[in-house]
N, C-alpha and C. Protein backbone atom coordinates (compact mmCIF):
# COMPACT_ATOMS: atom_id res chain seq x y z
N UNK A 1 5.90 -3.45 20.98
CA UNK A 1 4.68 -3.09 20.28
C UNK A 1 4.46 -4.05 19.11
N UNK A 2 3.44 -4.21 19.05
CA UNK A 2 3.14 -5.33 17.83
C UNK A 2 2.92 -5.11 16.30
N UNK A 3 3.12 -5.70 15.23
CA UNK A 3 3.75 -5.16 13.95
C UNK A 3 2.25 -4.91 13.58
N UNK A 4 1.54 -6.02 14.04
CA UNK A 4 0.08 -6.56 13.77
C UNK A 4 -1.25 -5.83 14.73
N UNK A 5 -2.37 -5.74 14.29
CA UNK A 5 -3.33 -5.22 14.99
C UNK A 5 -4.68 -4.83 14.36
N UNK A 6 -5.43 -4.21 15.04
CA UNK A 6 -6.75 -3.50 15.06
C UNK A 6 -6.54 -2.02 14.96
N UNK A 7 -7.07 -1.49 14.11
CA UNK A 7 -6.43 0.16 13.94
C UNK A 7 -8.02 0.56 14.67
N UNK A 8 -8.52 1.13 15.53
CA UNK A 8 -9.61 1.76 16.18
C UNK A 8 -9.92 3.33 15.56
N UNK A 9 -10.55 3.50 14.59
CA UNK A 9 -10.98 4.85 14.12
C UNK A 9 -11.80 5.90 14.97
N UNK A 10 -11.23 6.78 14.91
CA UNK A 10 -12.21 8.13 15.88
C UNK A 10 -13.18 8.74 14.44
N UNK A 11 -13.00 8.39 13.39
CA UNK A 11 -13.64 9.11 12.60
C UNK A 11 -14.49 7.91 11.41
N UNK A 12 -15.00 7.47 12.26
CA UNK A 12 -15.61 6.33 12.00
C UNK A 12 -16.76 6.17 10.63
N UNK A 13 -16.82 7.29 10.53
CA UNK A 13 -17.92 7.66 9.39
C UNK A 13 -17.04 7.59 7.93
N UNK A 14 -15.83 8.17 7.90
CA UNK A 14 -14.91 8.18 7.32
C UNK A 14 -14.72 6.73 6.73
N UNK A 15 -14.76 5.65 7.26
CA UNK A 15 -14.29 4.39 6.28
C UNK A 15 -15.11 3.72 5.69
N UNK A 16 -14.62 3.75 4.53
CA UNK A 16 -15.48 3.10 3.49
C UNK A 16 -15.54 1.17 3.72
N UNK A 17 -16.19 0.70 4.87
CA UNK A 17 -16.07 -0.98 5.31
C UNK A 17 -16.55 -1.29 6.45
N UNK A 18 -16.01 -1.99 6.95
CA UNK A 18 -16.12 -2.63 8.33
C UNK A 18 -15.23 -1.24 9.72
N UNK A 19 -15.72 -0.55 9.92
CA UNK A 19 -14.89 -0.05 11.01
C UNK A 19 -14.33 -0.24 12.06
N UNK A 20 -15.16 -1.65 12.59
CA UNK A 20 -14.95 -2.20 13.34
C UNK A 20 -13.86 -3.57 12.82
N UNK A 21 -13.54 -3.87 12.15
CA UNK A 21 -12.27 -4.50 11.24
C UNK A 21 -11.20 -4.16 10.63
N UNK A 22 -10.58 -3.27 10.91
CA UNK A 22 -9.43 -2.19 10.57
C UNK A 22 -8.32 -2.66 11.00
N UNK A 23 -7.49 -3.77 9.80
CA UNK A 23 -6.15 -4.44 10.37
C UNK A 23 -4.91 -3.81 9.93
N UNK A 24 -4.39 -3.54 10.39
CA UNK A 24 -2.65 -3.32 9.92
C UNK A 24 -2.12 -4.49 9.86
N UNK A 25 -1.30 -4.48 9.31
CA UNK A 25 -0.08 -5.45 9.16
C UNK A 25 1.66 -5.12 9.00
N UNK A 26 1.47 -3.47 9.65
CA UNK A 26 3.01 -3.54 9.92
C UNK A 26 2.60 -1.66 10.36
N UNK A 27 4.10 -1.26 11.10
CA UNK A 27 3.44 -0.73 11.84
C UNK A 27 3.44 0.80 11.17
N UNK A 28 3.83 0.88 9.88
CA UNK A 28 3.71 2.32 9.06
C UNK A 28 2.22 2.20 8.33
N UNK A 29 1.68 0.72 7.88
CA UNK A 29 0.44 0.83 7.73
C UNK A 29 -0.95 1.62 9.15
N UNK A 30 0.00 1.69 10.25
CA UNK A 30 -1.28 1.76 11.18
C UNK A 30 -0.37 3.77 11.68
N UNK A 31 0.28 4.05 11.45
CA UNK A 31 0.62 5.16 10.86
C UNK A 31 -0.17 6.14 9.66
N UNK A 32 -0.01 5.27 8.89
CA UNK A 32 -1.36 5.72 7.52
C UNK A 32 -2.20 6.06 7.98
N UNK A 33 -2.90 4.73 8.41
CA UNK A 33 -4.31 4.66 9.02
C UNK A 33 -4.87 5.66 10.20
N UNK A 34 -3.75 6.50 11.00
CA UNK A 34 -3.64 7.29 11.75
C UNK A 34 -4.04 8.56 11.23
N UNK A 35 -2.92 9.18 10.27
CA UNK A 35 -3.45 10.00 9.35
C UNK A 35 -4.51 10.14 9.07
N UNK A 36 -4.92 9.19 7.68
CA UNK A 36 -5.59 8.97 7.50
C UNK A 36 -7.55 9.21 8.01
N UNK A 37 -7.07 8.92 8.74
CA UNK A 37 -8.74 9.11 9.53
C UNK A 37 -8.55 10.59 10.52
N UNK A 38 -7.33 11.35 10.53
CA UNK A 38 -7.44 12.34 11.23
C UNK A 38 -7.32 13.50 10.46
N UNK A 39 -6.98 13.37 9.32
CA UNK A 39 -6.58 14.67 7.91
C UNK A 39 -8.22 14.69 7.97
N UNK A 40 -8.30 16.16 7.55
CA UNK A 40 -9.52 17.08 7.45
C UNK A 40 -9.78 16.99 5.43
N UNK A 41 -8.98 16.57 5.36
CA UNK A 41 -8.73 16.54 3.23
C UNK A 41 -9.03 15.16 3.06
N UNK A 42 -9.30 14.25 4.20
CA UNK A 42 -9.47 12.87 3.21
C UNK A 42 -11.03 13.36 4.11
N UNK A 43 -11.73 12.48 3.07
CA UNK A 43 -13.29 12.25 3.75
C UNK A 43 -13.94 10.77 3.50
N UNK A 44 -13.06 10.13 2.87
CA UNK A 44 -13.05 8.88 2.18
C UNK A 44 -12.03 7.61 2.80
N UNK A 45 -11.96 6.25 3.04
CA UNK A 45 -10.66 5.70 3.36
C UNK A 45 -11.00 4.09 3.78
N UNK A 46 -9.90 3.09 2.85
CA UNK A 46 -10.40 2.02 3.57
C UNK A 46 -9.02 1.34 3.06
N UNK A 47 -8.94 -0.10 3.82
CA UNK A 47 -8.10 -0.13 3.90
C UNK A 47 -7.95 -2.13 3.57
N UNK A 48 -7.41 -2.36 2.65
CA UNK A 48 -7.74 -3.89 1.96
C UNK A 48 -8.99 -4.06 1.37
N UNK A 49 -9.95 -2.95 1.08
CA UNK A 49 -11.09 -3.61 0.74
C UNK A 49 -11.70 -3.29 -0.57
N UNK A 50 -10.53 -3.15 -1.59
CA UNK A 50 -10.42 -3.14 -3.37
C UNK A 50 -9.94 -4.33 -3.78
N UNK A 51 -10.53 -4.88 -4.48
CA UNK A 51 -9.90 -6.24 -5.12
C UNK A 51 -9.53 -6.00 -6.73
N UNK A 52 -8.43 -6.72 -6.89
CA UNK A 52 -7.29 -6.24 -8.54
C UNK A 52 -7.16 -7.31 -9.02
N UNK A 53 -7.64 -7.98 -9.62
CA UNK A 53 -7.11 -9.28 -10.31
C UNK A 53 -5.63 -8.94 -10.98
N UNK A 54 -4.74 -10.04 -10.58
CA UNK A 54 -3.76 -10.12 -11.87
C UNK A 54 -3.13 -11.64 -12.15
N UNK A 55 -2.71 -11.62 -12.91
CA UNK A 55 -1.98 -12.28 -13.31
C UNK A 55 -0.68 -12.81 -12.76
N UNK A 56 -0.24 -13.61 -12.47
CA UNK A 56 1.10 -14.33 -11.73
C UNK A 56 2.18 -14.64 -12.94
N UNK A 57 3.31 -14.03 -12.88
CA UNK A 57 3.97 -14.43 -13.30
C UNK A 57 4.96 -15.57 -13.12
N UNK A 58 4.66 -15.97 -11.86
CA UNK A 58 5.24 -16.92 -11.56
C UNK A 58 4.95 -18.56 -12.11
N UNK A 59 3.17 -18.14 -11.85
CA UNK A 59 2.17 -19.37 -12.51
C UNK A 59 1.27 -19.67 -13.14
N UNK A 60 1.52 -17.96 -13.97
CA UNK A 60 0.42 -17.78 -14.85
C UNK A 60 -1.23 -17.95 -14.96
N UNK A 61 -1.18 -18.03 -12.98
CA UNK A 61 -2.83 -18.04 -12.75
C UNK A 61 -2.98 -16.53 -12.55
N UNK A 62 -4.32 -16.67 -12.40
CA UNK A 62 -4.96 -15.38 -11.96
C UNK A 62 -4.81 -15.40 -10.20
N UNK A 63 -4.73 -14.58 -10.12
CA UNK A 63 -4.91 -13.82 -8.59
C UNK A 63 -5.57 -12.74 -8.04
N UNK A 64 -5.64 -12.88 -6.54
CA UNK A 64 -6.26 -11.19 -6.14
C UNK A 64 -5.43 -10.36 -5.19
N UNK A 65 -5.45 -9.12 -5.69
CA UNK A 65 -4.58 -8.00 -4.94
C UNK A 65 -5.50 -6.76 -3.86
N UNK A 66 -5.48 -7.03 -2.94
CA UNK A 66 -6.16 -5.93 -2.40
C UNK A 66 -4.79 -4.84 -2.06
N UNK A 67 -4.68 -3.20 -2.76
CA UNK A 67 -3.71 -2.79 -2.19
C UNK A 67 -4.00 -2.49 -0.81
N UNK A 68 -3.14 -1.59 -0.18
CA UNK A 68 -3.40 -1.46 1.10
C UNK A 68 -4.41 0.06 1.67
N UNK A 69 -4.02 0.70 0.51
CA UNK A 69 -5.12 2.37 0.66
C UNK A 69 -5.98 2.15 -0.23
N UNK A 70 -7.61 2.63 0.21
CA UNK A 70 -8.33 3.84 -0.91
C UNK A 70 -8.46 5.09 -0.30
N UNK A 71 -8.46 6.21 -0.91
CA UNK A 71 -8.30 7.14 -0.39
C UNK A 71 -9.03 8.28 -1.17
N UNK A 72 -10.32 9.21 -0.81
CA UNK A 72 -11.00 9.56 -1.64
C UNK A 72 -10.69 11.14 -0.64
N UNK A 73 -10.36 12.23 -0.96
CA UNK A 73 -9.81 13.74 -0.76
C UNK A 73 -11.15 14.69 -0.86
N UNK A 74 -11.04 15.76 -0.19
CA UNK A 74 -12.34 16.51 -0.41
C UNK A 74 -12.27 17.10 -1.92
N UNK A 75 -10.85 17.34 -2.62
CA UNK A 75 -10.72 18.03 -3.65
C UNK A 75 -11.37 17.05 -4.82
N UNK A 76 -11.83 15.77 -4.54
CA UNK A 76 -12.59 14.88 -5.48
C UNK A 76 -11.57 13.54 -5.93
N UNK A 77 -9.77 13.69 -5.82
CA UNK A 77 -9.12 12.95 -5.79
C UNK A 77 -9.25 11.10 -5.45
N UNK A 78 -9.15 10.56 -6.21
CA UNK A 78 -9.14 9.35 -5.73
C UNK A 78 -7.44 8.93 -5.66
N UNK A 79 -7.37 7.97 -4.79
CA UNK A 79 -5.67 7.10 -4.79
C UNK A 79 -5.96 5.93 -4.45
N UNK A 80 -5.08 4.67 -4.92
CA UNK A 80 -4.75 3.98 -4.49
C UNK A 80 -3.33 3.62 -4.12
N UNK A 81 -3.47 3.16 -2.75
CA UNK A 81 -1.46 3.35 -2.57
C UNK A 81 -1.26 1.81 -1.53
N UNK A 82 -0.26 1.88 -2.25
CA UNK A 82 0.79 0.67 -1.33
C UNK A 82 1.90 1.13 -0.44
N UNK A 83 1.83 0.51 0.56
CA UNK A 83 2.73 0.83 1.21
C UNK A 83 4.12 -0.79 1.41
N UNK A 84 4.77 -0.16 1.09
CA UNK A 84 6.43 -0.76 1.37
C UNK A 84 7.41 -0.32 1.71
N UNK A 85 8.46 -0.80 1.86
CA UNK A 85 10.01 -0.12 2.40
C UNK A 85 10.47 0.25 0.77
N UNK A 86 10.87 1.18 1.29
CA UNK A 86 11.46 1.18 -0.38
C UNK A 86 12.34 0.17 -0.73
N UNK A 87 13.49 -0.73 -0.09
CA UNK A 87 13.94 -1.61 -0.73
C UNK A 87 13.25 -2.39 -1.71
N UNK A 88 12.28 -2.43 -1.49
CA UNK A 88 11.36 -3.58 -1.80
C UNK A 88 10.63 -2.71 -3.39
N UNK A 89 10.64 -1.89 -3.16
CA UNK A 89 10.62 -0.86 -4.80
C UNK A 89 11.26 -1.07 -5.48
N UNK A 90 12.54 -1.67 -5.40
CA UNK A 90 13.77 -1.57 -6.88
C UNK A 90 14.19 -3.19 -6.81
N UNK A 91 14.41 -3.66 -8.14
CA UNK A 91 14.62 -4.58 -8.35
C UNK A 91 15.96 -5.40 -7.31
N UNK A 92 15.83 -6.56 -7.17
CA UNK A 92 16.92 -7.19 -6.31
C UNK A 92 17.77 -7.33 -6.68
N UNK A 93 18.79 -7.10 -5.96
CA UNK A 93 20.42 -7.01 -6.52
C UNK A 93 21.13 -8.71 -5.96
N UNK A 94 21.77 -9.03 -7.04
CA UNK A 94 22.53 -10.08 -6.68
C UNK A 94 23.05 -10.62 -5.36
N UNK A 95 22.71 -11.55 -4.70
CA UNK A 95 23.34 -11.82 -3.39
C UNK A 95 24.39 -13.04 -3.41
N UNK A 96 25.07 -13.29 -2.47
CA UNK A 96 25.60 -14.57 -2.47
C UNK A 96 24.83 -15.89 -2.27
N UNK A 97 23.55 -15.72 -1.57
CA UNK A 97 22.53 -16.62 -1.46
C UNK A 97 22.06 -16.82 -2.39
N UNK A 98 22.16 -17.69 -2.71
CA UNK A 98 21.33 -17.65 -4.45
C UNK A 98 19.87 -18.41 -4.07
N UNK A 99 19.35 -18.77 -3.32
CA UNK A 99 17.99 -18.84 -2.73
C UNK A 99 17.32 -17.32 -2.35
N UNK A 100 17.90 -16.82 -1.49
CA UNK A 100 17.37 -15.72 -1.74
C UNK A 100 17.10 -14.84 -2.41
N UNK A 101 18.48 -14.67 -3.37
CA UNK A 101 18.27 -13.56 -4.72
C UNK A 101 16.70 -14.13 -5.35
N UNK A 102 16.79 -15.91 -5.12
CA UNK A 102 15.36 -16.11 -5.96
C UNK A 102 14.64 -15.81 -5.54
N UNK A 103 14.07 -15.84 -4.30
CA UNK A 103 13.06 -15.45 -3.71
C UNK A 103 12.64 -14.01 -4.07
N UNK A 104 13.64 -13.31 -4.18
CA UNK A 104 13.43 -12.30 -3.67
C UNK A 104 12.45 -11.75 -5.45
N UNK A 105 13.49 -12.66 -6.40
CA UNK A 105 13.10 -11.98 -7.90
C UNK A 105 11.87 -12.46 -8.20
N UNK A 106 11.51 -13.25 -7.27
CA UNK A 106 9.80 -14.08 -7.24
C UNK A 106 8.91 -13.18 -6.86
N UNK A 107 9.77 -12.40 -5.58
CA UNK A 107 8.55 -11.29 -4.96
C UNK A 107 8.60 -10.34 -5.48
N UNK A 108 9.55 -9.98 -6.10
CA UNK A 108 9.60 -8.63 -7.60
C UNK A 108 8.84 -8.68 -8.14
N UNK A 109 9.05 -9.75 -8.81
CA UNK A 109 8.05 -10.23 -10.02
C UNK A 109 6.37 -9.97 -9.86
N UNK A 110 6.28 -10.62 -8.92
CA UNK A 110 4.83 -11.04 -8.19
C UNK A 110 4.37 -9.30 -7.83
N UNK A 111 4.90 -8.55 -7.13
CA UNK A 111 4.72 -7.13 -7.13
C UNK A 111 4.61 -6.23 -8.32
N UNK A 112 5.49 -6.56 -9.43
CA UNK A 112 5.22 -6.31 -10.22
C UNK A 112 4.16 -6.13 -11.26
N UNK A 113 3.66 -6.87 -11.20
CA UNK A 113 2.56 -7.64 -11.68
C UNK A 113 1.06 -7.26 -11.18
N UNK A 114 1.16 -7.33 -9.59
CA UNK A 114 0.05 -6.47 -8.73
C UNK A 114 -0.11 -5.10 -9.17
N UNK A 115 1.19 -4.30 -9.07
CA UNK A 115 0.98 -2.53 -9.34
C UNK A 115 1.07 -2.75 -10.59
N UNK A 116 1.34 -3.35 -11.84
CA UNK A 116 0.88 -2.97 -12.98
C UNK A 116 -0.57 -2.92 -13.36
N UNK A 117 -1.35 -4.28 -12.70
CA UNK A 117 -2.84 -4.32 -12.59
C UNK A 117 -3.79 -2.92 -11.85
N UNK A 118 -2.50 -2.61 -10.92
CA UNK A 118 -3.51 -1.62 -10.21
C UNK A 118 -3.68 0.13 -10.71
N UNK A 119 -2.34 -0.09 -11.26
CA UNK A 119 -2.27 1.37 -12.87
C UNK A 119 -3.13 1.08 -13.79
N UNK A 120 -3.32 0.05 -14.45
CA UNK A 120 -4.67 -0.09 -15.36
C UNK A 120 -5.95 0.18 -14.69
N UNK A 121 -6.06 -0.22 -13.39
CA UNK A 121 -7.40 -0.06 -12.76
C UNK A 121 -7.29 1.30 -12.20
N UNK A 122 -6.26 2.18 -12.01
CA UNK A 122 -6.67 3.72 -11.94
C UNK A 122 -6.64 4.49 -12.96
N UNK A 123 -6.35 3.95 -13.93
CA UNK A 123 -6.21 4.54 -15.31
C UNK A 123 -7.71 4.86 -15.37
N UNK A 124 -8.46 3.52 -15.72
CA UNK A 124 -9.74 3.34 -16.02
C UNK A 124 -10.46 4.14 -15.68
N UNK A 125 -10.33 4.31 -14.11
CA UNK A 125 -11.72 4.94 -13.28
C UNK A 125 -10.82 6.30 -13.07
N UNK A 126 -9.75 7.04 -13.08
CA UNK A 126 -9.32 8.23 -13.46
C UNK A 126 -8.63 8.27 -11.67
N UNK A 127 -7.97 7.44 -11.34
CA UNK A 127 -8.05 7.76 -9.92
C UNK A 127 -5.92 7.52 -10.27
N UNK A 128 -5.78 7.96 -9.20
CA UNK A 128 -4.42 7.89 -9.12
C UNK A 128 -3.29 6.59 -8.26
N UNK A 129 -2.58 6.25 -8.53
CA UNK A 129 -1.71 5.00 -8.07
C UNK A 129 -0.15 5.17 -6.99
N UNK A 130 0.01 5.50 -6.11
CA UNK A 130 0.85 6.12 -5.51
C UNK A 130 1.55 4.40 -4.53
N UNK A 131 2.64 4.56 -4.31
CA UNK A 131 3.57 3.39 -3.66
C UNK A 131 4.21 4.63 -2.79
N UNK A 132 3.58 3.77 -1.15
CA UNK A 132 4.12 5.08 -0.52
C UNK A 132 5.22 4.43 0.71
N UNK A 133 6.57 4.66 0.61
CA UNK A 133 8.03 4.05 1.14
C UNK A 133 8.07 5.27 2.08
N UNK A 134 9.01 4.45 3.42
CA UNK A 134 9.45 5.32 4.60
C UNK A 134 9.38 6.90 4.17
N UNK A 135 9.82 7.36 3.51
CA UNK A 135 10.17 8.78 2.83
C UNK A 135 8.81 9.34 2.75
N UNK A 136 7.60 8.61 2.31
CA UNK A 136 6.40 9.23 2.33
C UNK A 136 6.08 9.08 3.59
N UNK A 137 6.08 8.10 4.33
CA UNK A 137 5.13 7.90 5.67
C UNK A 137 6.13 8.59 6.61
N UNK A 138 7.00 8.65 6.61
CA UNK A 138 7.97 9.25 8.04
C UNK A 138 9.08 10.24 7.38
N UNK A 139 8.37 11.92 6.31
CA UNK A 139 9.04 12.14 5.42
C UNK A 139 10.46 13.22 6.62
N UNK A 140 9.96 13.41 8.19
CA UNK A 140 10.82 14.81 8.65
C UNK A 140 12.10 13.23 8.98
N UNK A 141 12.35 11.84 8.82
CA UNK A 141 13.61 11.79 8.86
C UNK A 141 14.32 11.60 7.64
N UNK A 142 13.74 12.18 6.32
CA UNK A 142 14.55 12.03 5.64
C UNK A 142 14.41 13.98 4.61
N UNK A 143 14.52 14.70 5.53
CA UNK A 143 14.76 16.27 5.67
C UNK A 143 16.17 16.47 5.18
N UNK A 144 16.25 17.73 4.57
CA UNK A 144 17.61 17.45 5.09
C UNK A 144 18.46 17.92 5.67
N UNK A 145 19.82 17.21 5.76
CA UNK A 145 19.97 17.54 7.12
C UNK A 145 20.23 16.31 8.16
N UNK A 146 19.26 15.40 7.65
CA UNK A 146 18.69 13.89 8.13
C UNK A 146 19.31 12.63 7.00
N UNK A 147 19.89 11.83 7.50
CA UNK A 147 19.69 10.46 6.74
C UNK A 147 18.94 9.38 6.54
């Protein structure tokens, strides 16, 4: 199965974009997107199509962040959410590769930097900021009971 794709909406009224342009890029994003358009509580939903300026710490240019959710709830709720593995949530731990540890404190950094921009921009407009890891998207294997 492919990581990559076209997510095809049955509830087509539901996305706030192109409906006919609905990409995943891994395969818990097209999971979301599943949800997503089938929950009776979202009535709202799109998916890359918020833009966040931030700042690079790497090169001190400006940049653009589209997260990966908007998500607007019948209860009036707004979210914006990212989706990652949770590894990728906590800072990098020392490796023996010392290319990679860099890399990796590059893509920290650089993430960092994105979700701090994107807490100011839900601050603003009163909407909420959620980072949603295996545990949110696939929460019955981590029950417990489950590892």
């Amino acid at each position: 199965m492919s990581y990559r794709g076209k997510f095809h909406s049955t509830n087509r009224k539901k996305y706030k974009g192109n409906p006919d342009n609905i990409i995943y890029r891994s395969l818990w994003e097209r999971q979301v997107m599943k949800k997503l358009d089938e929950n009776s509580n979202v009535i709202e939903w799109s998916s890359e199509e918020i833009v966040i300026p931030y700042r690079s710490p790497v090169d001190g240019k400006m940049h653009r962040y589209f997260p990966d959710f908007y998500v607007k709830t019948t209860k009036g709720d707004i979210f914006l959410i990212e989706v990652k593995p949770k590894q990728q949530t906590l800072p990098p731990k020392k490796t023996k590769s010392r290319n990679k540890y860099l890399r990796e404190v590059k893509t920290w950094g650089i993430n960092q930097a994105k979700w701090e921009a994107a807490k100011l921009i839900c601050e603003r407009h009163g909407w909420m900021w959620r980072i949603w890891t295996e545990r949110e998207i696939k929460p019955h294997k981590y029950s417990k009971g489950h590892k």
